[in-house]
C-alpha atoms as a PDB file:
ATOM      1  CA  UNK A   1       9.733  -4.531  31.533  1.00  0.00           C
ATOM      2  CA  UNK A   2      12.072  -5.426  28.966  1.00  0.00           C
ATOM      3  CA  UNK A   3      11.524  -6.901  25.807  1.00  0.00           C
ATOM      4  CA  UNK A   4      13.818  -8.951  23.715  1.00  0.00           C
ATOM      5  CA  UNK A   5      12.694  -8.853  20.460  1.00  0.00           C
ATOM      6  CA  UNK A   6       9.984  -5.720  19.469  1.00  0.00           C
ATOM      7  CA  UNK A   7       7.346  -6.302  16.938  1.00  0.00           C
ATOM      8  CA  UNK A   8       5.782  -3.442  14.990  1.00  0.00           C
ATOM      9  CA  UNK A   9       4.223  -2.131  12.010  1.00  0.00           C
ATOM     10  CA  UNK A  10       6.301  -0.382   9.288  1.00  0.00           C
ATOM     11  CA  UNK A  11       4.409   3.001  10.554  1.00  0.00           C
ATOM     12  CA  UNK A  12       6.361   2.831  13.481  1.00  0.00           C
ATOM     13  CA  UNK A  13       9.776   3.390  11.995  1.00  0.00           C
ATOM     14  CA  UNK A  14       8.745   6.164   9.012  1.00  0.00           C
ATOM     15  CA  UNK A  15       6.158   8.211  10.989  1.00  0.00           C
ATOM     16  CA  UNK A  16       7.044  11.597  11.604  1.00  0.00           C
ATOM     17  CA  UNK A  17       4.938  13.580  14.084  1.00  0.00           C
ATOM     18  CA  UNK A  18       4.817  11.613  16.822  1.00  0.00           C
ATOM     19  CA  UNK A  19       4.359  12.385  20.497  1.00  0.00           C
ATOM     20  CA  UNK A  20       5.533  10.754  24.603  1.00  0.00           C
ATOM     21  CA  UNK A  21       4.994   6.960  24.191  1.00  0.00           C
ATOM     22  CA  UNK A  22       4.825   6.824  20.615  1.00  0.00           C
ATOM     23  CA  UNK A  23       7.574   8.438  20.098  1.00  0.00           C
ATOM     24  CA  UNK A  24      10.099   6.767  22.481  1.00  0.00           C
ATOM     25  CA  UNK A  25       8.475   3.345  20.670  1.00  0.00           C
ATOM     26  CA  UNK A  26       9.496   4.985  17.365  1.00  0.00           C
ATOM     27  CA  UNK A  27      13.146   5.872  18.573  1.00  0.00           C
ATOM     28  CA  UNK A  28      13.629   2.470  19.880  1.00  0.00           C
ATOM     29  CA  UNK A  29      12.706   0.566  16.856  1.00  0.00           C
ATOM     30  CA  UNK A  30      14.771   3.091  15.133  1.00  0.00           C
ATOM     31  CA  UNK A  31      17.679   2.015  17.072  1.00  0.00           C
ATOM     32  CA  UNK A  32      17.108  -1.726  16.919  1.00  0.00           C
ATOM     33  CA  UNK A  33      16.343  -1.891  12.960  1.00  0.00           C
ATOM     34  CA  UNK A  34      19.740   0.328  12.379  1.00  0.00           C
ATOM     35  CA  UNK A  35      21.203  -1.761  14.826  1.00  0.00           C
ATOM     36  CA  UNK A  36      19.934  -5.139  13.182  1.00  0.00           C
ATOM     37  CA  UNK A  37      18.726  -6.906  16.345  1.00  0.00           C
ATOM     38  CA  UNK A  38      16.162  -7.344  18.559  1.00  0.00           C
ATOM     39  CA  UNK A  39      13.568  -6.160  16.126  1.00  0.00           C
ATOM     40  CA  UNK A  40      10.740  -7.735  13.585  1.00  0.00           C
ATOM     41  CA  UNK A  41       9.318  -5.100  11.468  1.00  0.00           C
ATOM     42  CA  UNK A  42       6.262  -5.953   9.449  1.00  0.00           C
ATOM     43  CA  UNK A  43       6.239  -4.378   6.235  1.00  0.00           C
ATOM     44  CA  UNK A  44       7.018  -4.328   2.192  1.00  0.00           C
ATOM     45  CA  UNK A  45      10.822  -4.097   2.273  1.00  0.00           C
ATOM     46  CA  UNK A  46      10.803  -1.488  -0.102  1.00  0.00           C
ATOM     47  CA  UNK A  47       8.792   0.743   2.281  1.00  0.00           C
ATOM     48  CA  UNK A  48      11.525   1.416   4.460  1.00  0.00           C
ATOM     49  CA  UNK A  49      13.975   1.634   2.004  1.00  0.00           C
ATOM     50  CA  UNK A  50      14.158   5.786   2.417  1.00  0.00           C
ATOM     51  CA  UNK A  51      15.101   5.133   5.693  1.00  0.00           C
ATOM     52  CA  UNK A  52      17.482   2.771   5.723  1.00  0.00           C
ATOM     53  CA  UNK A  53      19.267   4.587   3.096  1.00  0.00           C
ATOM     54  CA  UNK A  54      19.245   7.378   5.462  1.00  0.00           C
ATOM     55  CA  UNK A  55      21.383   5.635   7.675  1.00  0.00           C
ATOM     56  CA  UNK A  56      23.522   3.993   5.432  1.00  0.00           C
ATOM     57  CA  UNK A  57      22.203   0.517   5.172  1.00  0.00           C
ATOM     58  CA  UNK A  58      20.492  -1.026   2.444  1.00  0.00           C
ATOM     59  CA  UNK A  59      17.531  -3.923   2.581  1.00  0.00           C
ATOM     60  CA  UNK A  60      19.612  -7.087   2.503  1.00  0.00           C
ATOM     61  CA  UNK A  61      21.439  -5.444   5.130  1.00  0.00           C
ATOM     62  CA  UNK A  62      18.279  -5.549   7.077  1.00  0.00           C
ATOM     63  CA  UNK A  63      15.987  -8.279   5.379  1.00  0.00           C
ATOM     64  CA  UNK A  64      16.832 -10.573   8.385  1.00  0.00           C
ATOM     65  CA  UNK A  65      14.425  -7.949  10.161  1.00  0.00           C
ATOM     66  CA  UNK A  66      11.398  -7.414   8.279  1.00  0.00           C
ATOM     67  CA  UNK A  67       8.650  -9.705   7.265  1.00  0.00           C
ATOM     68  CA  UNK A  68       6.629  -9.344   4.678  1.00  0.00           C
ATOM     69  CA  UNK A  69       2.498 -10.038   4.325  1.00  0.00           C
ATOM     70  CA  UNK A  70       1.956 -14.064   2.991  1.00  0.00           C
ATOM     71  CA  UNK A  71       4.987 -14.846   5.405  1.00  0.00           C
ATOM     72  CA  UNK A  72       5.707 -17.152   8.418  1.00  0.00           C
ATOM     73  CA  UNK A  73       7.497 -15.176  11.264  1.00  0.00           C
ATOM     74  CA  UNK A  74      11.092 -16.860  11.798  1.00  0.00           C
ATOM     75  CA  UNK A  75      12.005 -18.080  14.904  1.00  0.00           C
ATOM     76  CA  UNK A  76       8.193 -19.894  15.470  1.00  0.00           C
ATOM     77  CA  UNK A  77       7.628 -24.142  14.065  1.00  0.00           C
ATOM     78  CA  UNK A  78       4.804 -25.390  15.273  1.00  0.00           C
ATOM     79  CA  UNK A  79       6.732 -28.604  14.903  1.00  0.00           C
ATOM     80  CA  UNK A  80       9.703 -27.093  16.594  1.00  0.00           C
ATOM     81  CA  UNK A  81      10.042 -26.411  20.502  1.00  0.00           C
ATOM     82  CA  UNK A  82       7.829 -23.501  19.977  1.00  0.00           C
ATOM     83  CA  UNK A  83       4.866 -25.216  19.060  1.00  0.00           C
ATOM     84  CA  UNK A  84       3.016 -22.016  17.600  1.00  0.00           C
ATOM     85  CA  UNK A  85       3.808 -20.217  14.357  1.00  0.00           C
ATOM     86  CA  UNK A  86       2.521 -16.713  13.352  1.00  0.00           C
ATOM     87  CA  UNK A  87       1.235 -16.234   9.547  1.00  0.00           C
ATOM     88  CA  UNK A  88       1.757 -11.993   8.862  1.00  0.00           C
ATOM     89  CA  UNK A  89      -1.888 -10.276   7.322  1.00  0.00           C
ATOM     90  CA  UNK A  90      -0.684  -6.942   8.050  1.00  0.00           C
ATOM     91  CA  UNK A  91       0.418  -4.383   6.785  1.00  0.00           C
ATOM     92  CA  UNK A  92       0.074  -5.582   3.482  1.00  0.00           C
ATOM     93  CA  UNK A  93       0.185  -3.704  -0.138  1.00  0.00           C
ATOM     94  CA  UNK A  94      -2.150  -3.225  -2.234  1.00  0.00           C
ATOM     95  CA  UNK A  95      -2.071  -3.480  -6.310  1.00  0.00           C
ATOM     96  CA  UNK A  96      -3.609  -0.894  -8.022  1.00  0.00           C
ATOM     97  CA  UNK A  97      -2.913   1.053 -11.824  1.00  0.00           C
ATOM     98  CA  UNK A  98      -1.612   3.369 -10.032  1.00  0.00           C
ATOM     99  CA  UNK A  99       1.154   0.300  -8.721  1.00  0.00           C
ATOM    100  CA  UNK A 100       1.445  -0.702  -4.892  1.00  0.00           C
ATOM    101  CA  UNK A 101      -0.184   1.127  -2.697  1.00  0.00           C
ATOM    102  CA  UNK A 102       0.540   0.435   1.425  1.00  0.00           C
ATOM    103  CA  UNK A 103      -2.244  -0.130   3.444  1.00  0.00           C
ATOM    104  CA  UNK A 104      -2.580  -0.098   7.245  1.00  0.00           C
ATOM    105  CA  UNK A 105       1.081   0.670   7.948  1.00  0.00           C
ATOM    106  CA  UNK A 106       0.451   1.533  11.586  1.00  0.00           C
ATOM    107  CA  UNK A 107      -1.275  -1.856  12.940  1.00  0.00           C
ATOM    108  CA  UNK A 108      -0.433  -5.563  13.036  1.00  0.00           C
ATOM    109  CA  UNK A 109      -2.068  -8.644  12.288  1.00  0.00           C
ATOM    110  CA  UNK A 110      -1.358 -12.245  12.476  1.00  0.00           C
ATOM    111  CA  UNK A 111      -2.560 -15.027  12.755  1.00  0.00           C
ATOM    112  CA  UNK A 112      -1.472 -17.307  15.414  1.00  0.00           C
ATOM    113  CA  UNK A 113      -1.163 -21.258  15.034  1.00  0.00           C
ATOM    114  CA  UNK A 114      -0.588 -23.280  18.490  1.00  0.00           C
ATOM    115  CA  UNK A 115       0.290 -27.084  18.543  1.00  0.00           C
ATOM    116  CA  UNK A 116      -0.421 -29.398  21.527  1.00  0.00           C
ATOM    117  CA  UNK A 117       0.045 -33.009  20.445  1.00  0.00           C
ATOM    118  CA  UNK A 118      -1.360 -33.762  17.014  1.00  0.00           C
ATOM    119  CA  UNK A 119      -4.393 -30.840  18.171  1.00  0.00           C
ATOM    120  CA  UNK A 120      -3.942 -27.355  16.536  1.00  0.00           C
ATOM    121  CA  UNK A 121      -5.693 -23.885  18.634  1.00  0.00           C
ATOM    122  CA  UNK A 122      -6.307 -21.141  16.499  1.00  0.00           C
ATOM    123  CA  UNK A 123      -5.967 -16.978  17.230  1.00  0.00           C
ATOM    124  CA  UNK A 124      -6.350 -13.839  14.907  1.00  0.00           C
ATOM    125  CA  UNK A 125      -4.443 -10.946  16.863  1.00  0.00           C
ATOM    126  CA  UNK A 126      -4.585  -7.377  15.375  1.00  0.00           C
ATOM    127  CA  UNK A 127      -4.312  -3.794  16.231  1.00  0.00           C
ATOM    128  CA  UNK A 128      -6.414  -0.989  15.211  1.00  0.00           C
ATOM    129  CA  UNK A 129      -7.641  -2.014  11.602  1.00  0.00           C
ATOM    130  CA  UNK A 130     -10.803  -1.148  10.223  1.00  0.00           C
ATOM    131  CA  UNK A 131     -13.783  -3.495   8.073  1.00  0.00           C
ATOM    132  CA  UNK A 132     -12.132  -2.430   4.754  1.00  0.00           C
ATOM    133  CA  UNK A 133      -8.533  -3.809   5.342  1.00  0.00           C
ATOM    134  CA  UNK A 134      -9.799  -6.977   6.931  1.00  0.00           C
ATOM    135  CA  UNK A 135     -12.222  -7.355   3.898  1.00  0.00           C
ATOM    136  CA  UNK A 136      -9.058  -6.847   1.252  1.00  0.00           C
ATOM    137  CA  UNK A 137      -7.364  -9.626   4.164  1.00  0.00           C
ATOM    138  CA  UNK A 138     -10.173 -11.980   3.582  1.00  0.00           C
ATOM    139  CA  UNK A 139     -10.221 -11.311  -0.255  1.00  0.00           C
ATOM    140  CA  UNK A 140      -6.726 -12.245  -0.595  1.00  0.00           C
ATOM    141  CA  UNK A 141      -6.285 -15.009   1.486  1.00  0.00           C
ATOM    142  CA  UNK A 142      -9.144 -16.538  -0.986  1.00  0.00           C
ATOM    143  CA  UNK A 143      -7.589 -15.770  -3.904  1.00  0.00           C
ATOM    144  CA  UNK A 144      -3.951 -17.251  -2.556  1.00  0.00           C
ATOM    145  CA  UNK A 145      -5.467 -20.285  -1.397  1.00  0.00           C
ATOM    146  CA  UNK A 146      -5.013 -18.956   2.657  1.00  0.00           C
ATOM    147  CA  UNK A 147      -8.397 -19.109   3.741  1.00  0.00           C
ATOM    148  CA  UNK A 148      -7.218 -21.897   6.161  1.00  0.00           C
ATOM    149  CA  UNK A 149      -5.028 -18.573   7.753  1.00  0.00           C
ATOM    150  CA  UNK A 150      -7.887 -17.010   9.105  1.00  0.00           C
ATOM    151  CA  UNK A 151      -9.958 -19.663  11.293  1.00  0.00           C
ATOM    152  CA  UNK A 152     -10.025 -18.872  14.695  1.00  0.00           C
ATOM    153  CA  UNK A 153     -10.304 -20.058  18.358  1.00  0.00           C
ATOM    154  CA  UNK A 154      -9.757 -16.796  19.591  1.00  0.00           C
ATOM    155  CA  UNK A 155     -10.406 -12.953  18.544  1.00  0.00           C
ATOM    156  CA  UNK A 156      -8.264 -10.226  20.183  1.00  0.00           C
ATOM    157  CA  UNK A 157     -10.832  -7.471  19.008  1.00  0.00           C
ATOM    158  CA  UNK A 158      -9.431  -5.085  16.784  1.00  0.00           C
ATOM    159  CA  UNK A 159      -9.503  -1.208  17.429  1.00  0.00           C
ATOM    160  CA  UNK A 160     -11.102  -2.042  21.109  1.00  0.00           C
ATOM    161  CA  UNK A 161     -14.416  -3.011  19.884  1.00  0.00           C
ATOM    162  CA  UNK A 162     -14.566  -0.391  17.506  1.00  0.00           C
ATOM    163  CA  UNK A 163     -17.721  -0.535  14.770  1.00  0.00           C
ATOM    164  CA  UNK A 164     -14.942   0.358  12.451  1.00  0.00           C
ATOM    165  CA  UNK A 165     -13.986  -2.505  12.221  1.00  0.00           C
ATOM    166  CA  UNK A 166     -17.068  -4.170  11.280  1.00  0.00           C
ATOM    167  CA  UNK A 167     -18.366  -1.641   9.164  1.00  0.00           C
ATOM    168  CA  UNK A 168     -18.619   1.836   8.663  1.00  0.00           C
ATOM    169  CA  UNK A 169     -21.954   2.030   9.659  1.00  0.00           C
ATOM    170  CA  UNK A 170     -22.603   1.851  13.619  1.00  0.00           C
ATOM    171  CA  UNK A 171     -26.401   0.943  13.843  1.00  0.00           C
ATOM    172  CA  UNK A 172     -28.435   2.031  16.828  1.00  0.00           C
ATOM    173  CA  UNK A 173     -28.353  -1.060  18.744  1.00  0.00           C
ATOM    174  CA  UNK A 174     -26.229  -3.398  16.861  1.00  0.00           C
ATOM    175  CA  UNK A 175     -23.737  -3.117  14.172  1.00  0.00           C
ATOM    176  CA  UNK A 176     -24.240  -5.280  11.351  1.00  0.00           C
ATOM    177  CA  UNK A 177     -20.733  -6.291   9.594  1.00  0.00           C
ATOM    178  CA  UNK A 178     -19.896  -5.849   5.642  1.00  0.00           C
ATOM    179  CA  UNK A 179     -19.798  -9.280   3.899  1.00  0.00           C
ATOM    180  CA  UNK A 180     -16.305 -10.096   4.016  1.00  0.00           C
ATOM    181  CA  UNK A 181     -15.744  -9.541   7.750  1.00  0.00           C
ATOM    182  CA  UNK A 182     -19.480 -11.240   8.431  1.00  0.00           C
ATOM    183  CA  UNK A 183     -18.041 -14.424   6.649  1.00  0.00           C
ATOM    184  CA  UNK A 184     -14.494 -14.087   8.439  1.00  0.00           C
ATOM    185  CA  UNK A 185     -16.267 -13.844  12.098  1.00  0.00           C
ATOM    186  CA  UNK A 186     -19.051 -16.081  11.619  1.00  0.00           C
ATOM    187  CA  UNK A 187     -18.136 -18.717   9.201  1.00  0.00           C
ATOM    188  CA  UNK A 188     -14.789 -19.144  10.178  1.00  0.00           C
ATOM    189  CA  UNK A 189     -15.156 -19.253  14.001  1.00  0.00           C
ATOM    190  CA  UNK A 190     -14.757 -22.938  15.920  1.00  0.00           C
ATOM    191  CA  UNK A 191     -16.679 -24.035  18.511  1.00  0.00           C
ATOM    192  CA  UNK A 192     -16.586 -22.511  22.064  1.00  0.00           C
ATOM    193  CA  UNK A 193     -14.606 -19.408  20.520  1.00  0.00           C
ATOM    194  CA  UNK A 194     -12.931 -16.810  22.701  1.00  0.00           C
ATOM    195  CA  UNK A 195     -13.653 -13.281  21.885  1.00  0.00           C
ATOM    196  CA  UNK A 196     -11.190 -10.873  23.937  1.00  0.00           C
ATOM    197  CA  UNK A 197     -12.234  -7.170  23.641  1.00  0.00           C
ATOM    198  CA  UNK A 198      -8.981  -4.903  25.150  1.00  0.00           C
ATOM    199  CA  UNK A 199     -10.869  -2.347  25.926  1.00  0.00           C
ATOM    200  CA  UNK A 200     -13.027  -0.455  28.496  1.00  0.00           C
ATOM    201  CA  UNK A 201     -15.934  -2.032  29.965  1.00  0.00           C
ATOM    202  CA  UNK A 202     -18.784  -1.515  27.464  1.00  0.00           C
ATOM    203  CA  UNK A 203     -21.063   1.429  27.854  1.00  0.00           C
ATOM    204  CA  UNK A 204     -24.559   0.656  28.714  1.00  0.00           C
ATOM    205  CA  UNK A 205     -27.531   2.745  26.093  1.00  0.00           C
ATOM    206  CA  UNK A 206     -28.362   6.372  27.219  1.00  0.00           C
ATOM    207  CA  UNK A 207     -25.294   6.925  29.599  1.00  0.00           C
ATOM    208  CA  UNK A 208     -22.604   9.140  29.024  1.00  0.00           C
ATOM    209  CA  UNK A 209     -20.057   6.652  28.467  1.00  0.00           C
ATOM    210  CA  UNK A 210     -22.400   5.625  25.219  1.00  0.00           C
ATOM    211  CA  UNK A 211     -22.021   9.340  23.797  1.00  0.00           C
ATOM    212  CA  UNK A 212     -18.446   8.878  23.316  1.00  0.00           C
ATOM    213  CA  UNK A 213     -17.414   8.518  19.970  1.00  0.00           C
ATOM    214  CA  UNK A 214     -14.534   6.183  21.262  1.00  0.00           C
ATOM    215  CA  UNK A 215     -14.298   2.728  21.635  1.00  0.00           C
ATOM    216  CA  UNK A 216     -15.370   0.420  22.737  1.00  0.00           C
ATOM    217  CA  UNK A 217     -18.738   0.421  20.878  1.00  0.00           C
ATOM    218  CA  UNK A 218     -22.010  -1.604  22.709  1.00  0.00           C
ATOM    219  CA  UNK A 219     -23.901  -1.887  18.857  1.00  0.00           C
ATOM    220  CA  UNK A 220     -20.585  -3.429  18.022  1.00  0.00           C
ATOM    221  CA  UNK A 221     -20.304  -5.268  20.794  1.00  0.00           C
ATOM    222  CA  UNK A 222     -23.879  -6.711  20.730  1.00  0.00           C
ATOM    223  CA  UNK A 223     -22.822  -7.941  17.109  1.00  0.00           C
ATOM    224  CA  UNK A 224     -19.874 -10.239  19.167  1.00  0.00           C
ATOM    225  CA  UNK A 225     -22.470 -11.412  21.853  1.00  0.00           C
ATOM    226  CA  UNK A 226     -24.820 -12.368  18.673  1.00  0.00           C
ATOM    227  CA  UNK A 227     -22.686 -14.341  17.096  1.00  0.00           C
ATOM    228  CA  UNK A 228     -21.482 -16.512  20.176  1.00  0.00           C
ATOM    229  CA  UNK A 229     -24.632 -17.558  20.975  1.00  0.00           C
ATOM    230  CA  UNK A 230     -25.009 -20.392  18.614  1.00  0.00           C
ATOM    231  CA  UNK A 231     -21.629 -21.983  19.556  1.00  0.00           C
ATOM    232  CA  UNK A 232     -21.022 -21.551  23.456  1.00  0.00           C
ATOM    233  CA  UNK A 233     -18.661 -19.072  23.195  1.00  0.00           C
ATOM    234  CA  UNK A 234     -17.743 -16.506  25.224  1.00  0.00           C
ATOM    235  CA  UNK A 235     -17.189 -12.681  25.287  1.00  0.00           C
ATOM    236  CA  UNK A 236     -14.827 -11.120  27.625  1.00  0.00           C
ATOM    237  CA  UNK A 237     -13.734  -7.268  28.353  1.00  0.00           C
ATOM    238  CA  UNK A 238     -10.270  -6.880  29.512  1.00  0.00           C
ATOM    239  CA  UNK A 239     -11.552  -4.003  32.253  1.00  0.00           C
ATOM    240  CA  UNK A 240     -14.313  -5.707  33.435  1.00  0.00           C
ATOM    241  CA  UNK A 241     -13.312  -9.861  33.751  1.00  0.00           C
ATOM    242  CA  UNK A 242     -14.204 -10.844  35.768  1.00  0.00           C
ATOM    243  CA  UNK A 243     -15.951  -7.388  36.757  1.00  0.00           C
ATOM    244  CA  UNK A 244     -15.622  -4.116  36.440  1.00  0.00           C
ATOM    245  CA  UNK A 245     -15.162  -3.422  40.081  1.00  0.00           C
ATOM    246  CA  UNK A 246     -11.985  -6.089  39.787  1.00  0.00           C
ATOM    247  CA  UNK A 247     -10.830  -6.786  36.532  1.00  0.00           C
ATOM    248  CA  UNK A 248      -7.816  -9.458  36.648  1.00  0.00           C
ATOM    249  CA  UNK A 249      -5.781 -10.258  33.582  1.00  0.00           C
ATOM    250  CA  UNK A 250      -7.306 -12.697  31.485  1.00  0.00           C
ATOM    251  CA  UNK A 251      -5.013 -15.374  30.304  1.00  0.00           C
ATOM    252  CA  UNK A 252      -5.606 -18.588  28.288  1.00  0.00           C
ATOM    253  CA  UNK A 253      -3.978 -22.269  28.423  1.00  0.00           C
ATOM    254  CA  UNK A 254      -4.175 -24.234  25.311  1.00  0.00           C
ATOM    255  CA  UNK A 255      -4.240 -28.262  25.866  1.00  0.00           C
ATOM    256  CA  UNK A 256      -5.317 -30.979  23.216  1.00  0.00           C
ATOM    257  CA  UNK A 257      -8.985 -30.384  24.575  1.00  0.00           C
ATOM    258  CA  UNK A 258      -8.936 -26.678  23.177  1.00  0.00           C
ATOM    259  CA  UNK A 259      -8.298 -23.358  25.044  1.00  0.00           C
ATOM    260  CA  UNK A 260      -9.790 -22.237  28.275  1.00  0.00           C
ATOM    261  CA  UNK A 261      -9.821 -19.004  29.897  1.00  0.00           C
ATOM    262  CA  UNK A 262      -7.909 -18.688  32.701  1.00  0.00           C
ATOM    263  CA  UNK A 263      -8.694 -16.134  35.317  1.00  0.00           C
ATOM    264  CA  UNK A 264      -6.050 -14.299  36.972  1.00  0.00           C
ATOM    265  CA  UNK A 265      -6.753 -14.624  41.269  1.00  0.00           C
ATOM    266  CA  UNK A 266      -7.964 -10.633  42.215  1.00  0.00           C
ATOM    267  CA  UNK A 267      -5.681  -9.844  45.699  1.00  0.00           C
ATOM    268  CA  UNK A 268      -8.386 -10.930  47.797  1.00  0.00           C
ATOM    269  CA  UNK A 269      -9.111 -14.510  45.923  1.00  0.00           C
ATOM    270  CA  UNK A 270      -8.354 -17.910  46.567  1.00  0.00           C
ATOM    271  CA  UNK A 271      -9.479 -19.265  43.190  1.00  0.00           C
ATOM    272  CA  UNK A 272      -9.014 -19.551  39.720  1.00  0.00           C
ATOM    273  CA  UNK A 273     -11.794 -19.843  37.483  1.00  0.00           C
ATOM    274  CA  UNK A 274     -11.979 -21.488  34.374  1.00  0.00           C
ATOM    275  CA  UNK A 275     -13.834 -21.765  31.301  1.00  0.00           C
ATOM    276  CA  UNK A 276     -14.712 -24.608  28.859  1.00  0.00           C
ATOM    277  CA  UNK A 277     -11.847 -25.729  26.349  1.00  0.00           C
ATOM    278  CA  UNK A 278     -12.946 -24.684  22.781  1.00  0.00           C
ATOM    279  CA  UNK A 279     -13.814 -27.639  20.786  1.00  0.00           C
ATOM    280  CA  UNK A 280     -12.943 -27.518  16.779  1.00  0.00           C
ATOM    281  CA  UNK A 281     -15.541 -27.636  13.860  1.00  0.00           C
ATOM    282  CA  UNK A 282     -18.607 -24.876  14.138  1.00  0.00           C
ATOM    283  CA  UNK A 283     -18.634 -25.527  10.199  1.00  0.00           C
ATOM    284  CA  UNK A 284     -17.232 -29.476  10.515  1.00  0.00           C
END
């Protein structure tokens, strides 16, 4: 597979002890960032700024590759040929007495705006972040007047249906979110939402799988299936849509109607199967 253009978190540049895949990510983006191409890196400039120096450059030398929280990516106009344009979250700093502090330097989040006709489709994508940086997300997209940067269409679950990310305590059958996230996930979602979890099928109470202190969660996901209820939406699992037995890759086409689900044919299918288009305004 090759990609042109690599996205990742500031994390992967300045970590250290890294290991196999991680590592040959970390020397790639190395090579691309000194290299000025090919590369988005999605961070406070002045956190790579040791490492840059490192190898001679300096941050206008680079600036052309790294985007900042409270940015648009470039390259994306949802007026353009694109039609879509991606609003950076994360990583994002944090102001404290003590000055900036860096927060979740090793995931991404964005969120995703998609244009078909004068109709606009909504996603929040993110990596591994947990219920305290999405709550310090929510907080300041309030306070900057952003709030309209977090409605969604569709959830790619963060951390793989992790509790985590909801809150930091699991529940025995369902996790109940902390305030900010519970407004972000259940006040903000449209009609007919899409949940995505990429993850392992969910464990089922009492079996082994459920002992494992790895994602995905089943109290966390119970809080997802909750939540869709009132709205026709729909929860899917990456390894089990449409089963477990034969998961196919679940991909989504965006119209003026909304967004469906698309199922990918398994090898021994004839059909595709689709879901119903999202519809806008779960809160008018």
């Amino acid at each position: 597979m090759k990609i042109d253009e690599l996205w990742v978190p500031a994390g992967a540049i300045t970590e250290m002890s890294l290991d196999d895949d991680a590592r040959i990510i970390r020397q790639e983006a190395r090579h691309r960032l000194i290299k000025g191409t090919g590369i988005k890196v999605f961070s406070r400039p002045e956190a790579l700024a040791s490492f840059l120096e490192d190898n001679g450059l300096t941050i206008p030398d680079r600036e052309h590759c790294i985007i900042d929280a409270g940015k648009l990516v470039p390259g994306f106009d949802k007026w353009g040929p694109e039609a879509a344009e991606f609003f950076v979250h994360s990583p994002f700093a944090w102001r404290t007495d003590a000055g900036l502090i860096d927060r979740n330097q090793g995931s991404i989040v964005v969120h995703m705006t998609m244009r078909e006709g004068l109709s606009e489709t909504y996603a929040l994508l993110g990596a591994d972040i947990d219920h305290e940086s999405l709550s310090q997300i929510v907080r300041t997209s309030r306070d900057r007047g952003n709030e309209h940067r977090l409605h969604w269409d569709v959830l790619k679950l963060f951390h793989h249906c992790s509790y985590l990310s909801l809150s930091p305590d699991k529940g025995d059958d369902i996790t109940e979110p902390v305030e900010d996230v519970k407004w972000l996930f259940e006040t903000l979602a449209r009609q007919h939402e899409k949940i995505i979890s990429p993850s392992w099928p969910i464990p089922k109470k009492g079996t082994k799988e459920d002992e494992d202190p790895q994602p995905p969660h089943r109290q966390a996901a119970a809080y997802y299936r909750k939540i869709i209820k009132d709205s026709d939406g729909e929860f899917l699992v990456t390894m089990a849509t449409p089963s477990e037995a034969r998961p196919t890759p679940i991909r989504l086409k965006i119209t003026a109607q909304g967004v469906s689900v698309m199922l990918a044919a398994a090898a021994t299918a004839t059909s595709v199967a689709a879901s119903t288009p999202t519809r806008a305004g779960r809160t008018g």
